[in-house]
Protein backbone atom coordinates (compact mmCIF):
# COMPACT_ATOMS: atom_id res chain seq x y z
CA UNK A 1 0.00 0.00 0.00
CA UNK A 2 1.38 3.37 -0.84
CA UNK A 3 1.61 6.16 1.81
CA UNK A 4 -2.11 7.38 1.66
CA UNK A 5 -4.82 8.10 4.00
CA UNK A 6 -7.54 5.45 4.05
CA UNK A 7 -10.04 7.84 1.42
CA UNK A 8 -7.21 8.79 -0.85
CA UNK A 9 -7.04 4.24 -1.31
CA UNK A 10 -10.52 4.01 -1.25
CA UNK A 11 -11.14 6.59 -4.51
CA UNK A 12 -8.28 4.45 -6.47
CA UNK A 13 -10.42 1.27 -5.29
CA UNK A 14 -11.76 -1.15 -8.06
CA UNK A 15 -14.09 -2.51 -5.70
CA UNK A 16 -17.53 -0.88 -5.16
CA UNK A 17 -18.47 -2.26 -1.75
CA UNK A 18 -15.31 -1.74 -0.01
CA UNK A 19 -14.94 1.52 -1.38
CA UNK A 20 -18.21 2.58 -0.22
CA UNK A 21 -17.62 1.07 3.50
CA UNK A 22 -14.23 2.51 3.54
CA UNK A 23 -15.58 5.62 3.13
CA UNK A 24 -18.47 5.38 5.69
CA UNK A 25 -15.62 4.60 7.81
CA UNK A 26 -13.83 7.42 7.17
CA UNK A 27 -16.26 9.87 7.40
CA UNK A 28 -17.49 8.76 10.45
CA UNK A 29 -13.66 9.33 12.01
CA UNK A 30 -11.73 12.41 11.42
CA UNK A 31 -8.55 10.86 12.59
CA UNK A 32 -8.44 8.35 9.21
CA UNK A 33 -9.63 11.54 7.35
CA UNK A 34 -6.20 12.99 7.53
CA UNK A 35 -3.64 9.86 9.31
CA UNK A 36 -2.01 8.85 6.07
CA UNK A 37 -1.73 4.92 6.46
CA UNK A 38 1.72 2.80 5.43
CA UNK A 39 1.07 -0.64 4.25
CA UNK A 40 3.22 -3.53 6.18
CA UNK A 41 3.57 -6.82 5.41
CA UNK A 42 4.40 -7.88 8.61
CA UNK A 43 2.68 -8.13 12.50
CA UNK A 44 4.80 -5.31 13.80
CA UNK A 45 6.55 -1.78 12.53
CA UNK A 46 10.08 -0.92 13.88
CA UNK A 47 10.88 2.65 13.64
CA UNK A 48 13.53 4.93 15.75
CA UNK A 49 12.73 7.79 17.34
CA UNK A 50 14.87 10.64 18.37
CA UNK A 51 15.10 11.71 21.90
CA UNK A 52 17.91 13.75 21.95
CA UNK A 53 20.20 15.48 18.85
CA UNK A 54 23.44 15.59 20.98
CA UNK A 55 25.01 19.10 21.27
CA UNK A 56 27.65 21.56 19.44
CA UNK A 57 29.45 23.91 20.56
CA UNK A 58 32.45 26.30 19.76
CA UNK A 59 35.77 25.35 19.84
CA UNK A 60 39.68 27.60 20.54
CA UNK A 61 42.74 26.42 18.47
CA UNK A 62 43.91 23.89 19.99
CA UNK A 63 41.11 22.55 22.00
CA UNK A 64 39.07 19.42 20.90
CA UNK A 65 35.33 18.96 21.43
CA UNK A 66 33.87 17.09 24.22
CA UNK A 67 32.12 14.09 22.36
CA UNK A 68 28.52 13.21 22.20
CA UNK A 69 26.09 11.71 20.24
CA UNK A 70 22.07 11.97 19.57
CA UNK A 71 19.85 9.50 21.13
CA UNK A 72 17.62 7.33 19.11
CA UNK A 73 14.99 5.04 21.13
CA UNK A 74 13.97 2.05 18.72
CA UNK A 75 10.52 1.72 18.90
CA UNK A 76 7.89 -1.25 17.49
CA UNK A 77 4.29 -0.94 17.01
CA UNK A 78 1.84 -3.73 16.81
CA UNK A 79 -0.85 -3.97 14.15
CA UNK A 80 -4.23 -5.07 16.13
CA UNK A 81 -7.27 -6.53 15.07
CA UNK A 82 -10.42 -4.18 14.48
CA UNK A 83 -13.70 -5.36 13.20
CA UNK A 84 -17.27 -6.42 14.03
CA UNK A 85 -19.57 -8.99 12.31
CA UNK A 86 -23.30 -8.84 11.40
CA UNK A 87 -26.15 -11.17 11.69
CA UNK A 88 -29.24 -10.74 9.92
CA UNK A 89 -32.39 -12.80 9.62
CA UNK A 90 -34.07 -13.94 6.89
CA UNK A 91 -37.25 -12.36 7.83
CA UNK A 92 -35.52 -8.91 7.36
CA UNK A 93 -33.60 -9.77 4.01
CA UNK A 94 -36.59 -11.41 2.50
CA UNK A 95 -39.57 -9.74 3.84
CA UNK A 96 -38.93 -6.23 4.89
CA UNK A 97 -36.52 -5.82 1.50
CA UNK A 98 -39.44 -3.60 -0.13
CA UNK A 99 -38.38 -1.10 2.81
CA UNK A 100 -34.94 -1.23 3.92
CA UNK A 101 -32.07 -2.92 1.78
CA UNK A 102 -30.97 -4.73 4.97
CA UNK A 103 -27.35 -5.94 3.95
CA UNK A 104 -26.29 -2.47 2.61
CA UNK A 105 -28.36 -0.70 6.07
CA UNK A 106 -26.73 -2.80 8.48
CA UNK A 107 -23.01 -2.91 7.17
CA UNK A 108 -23.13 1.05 6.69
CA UNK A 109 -24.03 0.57 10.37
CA UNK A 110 -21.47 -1.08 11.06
CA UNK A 111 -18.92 0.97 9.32
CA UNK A 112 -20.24 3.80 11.17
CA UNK A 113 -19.42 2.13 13.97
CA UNK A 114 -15.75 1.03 13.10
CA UNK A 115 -15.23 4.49 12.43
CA UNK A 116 -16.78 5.92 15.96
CA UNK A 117 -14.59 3.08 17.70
CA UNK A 118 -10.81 3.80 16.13
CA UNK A 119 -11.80 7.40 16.80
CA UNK A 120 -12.22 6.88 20.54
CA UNK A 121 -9.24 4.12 20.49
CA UNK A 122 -6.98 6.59 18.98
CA UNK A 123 -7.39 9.31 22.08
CA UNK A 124 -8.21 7.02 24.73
CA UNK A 125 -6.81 3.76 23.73
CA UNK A 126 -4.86 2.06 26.64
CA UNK A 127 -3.38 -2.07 26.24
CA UNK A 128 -3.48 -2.03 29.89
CA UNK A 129 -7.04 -1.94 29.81
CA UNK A 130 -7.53 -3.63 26.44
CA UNK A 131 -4.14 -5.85 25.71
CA UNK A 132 -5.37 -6.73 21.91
CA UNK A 133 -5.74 -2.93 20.99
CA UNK A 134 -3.32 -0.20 21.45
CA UNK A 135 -2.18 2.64 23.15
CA UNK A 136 -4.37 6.18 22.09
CA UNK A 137 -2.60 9.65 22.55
CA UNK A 138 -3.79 9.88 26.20
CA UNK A 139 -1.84 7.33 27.34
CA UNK A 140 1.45 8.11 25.28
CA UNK A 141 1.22 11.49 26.97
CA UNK A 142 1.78 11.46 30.65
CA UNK A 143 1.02 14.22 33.04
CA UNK A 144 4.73 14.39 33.22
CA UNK A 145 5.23 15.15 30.09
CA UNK A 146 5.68 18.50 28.31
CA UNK A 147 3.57 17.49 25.91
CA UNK A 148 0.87 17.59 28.47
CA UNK A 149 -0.77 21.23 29.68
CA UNK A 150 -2.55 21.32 33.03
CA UNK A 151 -4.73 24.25 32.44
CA UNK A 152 -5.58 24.51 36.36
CA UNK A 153 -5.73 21.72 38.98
CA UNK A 154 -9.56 22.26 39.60
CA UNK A 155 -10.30 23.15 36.28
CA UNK A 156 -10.00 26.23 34.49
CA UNK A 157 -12.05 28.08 31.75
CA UNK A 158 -10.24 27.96 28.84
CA UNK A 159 -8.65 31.29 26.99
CA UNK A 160 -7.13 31.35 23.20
CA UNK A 161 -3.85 31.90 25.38
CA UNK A 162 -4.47 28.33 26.27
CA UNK A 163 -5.41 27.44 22.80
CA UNK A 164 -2.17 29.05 21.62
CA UNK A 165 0.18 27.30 23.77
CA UNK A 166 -1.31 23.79 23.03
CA UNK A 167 -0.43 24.68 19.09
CA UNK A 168 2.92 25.78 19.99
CA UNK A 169 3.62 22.45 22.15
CA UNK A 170 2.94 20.96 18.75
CA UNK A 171 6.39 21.09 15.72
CA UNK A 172 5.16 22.58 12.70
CA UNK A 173 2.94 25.76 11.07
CA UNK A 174 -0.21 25.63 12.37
CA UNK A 175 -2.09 24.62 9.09
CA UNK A 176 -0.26 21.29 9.41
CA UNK A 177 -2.37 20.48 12.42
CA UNK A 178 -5.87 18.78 13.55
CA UNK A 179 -7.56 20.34 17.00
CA UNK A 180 -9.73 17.81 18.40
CA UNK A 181 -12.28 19.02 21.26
CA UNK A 182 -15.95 18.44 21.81
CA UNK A 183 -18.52 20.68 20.13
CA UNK A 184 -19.45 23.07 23.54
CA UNK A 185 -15.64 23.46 23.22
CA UNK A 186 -15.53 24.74 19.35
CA UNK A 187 -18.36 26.75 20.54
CA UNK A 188 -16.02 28.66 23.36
CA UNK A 189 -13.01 29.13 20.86
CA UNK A 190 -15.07 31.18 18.12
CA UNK A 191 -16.85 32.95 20.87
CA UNK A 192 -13.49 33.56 22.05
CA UNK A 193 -11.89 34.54 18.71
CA UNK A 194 -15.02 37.13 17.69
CA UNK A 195 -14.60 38.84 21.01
CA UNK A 196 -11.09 39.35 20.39
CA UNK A 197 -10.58 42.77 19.18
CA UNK A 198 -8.41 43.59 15.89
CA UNK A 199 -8.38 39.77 14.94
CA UNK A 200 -10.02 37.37 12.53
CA UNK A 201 -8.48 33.86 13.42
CA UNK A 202 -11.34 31.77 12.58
CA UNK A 203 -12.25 30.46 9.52
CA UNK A 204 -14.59 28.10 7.70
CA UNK A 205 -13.97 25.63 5.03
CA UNK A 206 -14.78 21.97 3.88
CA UNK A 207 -13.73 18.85 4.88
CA UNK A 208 -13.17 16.01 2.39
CA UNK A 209 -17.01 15.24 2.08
CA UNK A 210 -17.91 18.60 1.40
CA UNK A 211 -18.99 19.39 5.08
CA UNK A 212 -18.44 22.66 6.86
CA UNK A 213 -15.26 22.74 9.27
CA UNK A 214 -13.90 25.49 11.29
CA UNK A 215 -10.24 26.37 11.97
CA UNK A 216 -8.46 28.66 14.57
CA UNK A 217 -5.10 29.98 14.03
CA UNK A 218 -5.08 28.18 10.80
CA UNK A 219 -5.56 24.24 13.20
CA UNK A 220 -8.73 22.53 11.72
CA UNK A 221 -10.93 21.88 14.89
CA UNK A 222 -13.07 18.65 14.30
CA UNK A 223 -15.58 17.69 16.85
CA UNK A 224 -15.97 13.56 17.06
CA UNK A 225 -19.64 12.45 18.19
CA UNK A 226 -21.38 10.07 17.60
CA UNK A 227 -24.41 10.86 14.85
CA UNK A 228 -27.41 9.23 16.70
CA UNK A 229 -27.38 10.65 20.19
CA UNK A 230 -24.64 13.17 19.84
CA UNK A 231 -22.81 11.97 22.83
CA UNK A 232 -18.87 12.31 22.99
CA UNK A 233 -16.12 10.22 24.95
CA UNK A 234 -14.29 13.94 25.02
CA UNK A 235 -17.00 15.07 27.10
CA UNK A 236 -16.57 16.91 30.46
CA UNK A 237 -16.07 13.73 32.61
CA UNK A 238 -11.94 13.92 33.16
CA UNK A 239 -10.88 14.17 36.69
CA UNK A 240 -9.68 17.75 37.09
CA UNK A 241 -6.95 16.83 38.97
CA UNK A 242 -8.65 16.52 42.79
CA UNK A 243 -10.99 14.17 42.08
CA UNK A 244 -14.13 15.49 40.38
CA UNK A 245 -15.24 14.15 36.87
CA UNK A 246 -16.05 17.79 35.42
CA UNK A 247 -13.35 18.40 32.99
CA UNK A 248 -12.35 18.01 29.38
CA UNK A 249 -9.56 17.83 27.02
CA UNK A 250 -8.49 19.08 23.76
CA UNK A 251 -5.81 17.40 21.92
CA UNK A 252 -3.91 18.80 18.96
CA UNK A 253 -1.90 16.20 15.98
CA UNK A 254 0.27 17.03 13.42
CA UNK A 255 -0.47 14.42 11.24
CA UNK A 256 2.24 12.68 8.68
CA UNK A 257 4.71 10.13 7.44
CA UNK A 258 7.01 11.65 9.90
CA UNK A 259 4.63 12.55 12.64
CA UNK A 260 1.64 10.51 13.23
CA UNK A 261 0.60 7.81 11.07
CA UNK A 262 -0.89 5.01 11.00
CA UNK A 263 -0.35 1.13 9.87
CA UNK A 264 -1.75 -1.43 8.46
CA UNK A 265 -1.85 -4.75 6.08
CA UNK A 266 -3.51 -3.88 3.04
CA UNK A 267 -4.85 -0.85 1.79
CA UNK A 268 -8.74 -0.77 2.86
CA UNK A 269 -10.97 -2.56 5.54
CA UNK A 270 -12.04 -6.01 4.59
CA UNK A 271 -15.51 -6.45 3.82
CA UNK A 272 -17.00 -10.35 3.42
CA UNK A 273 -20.75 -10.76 3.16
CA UNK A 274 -20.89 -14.69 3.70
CA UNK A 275 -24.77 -15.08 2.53
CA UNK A 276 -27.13 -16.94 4.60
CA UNK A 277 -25.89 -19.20 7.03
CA UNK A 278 -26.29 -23.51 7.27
CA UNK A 279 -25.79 -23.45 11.03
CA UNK A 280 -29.18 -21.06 11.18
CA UNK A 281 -32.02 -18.92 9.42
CA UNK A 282 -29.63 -15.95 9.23
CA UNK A 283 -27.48 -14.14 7.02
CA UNK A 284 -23.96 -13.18 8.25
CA UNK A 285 -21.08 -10.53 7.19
CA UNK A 286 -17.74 -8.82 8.63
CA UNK A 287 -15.59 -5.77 8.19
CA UNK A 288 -12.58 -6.60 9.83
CA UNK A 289 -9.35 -4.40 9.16
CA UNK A 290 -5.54 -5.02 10.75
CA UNK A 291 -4.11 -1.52 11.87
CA UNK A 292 -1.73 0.35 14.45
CA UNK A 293 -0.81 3.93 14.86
CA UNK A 294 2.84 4.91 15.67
CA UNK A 295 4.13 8.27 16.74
CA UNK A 296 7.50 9.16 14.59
CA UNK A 297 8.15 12.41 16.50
CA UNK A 298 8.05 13.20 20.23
CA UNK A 299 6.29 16.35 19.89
CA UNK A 300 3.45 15.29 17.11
CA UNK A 301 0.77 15.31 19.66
CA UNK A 302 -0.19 17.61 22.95
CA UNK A 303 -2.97 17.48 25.23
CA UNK A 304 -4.36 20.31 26.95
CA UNK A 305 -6.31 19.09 30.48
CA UNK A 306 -8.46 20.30 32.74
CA UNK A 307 -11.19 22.48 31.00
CA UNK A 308 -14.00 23.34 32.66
CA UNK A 309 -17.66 24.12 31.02
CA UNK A 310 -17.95 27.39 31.34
């Protein structure tokens, strides 16, 4: 598979029905809209990742330099196993067909839900919780790191100087990177950004299906819910940091072959309908895909914690 986010494979697709899931998929999770996927034939990805780029310094005639080199961590990353099967009866193919087209309802369904769960897997994935998926952005950024921003212990309201030091905390121009927040949050920061005076930092564009998006600071913000009951898992239900569940996050990517991508064997989700089934009056399918994320650079992600609704 060449370097390509999940939709860019999907459009060069031959194949109509995993082409169309694929892209249910993806447009139900803005992380595969822009995570550009690299194809492995293998179970695992080894990669190195800097830690450290050594020093220079000046040197007088004479002198020699003290010697010291970078640091380079090598790293491996797991592809995991994400899918979920269908069962339909026969009553609903064969009966209520005049209505619904069951098959193509229930796996667009389905895909929905695929998308929904790598979205929530990708921020709050944790193997110690789940030891066949992997770790999500929360858990590869510790309190202790400085990739993580306490806004307040408590909770704090959040300000675009807030904003502005999560993009920072992040390498590269700010049109290079994804904001992630919950909807009452993309609410605050253009309420925020109007009031400011002398200064026009939001804008609106489209996403790759032609749906309205809005960016601060030139950082597309995408809100992830979920499209029947509009709930969230980045709603305000993070310990603030003393023991009350009242708080958000908002996370910021720089997505990238160099960054944050993502891995997998093949190019799409696999999509088998298996017809109607001997063992009973039912017909049964699966989309089933093998992927893994790995972070290239130490600073492709931040986190900033602690928000409170208001």
């Amino acid at each position: 598979m060449p370097e390509m986010t999940l939709l860019e494979a999907a459009k060069l697709s031959t194949d109509e029905v995993d082409r169309s899931i694929t892209k249910i998929i993806v447009e139900n999770s803005p992380m595969l809209e822009y995570i550009p996927q690299k194809g492995i034939n293998g179970p695992s990805f080894r990669y190195n990742l800097e830690a450290h780029l050594g020093s220079v310094a000046f040197r007088g005639v004479n002198a020699v330099y003290t010697p010291n080199n970078g640091v380079i961590n090598p790293q491996t990353e797991h592809l995991v196993i994400i899918g979920g099967q269908v069962q339909i009866d026969n009553f609903i193919v064969d009966v209520q067909s005049n209505s619904i087209d069951a098959k193509t309802t229930y796996f667009a369904m389905k895909a929905r839900a695929f998308g929904l769960f790598y979205s929530e897997q990708f921020i709050e994935g944790d193997t110690a919780v789940n030891p066949y998926g992997f770790d999500g952005i929360r858990k590869r950024i510790p309190t202790t790191s400085s990739q993580y921003i306490n806004a307040a212990t408590g909770g704090a309201t959040l300000t675009l100087a807030m904003l502005d030091q999560l993009l920072d905390t992040v390498v590269g121009d700010n049109g290079s990177k994804i904001l992630f927040m919950n909807k009452t949050m993309r609410r605050k920061v253009t309420e925020l950004a109007r009031a400011q005076t002398g200064t026009a930092r939001i804008e609106y564009t489209q996403d790759s299906f032609n749906k309205q998006q809005t960016s601060y600071a030139g950082a597309v913000i995408r809100v992830v819910e979920r499209m029947d009951d509009a709930s969230t898992f980045l709603g305000f239900d993070e310990d603030d940091g003393s023991g009350n569940l009242d708080t958000t996050s908002i996370y910021c990517i720089r997505p990238g072959m160099e960054f944050i991508h993502g891995i997998m064997h093949g190019s799409m989700p696999t999509v088998k309908d298996f017809g109607e089934q001997q063992a009973g009056p039912y017909h049964m399918g699966r989309i089933e895909a093998y992927m893994g994320i790995v972070f290239r650079h130490p600073r492709s992600a931040a986190r900033l914690a602690h928000i409170n609704n208001a």
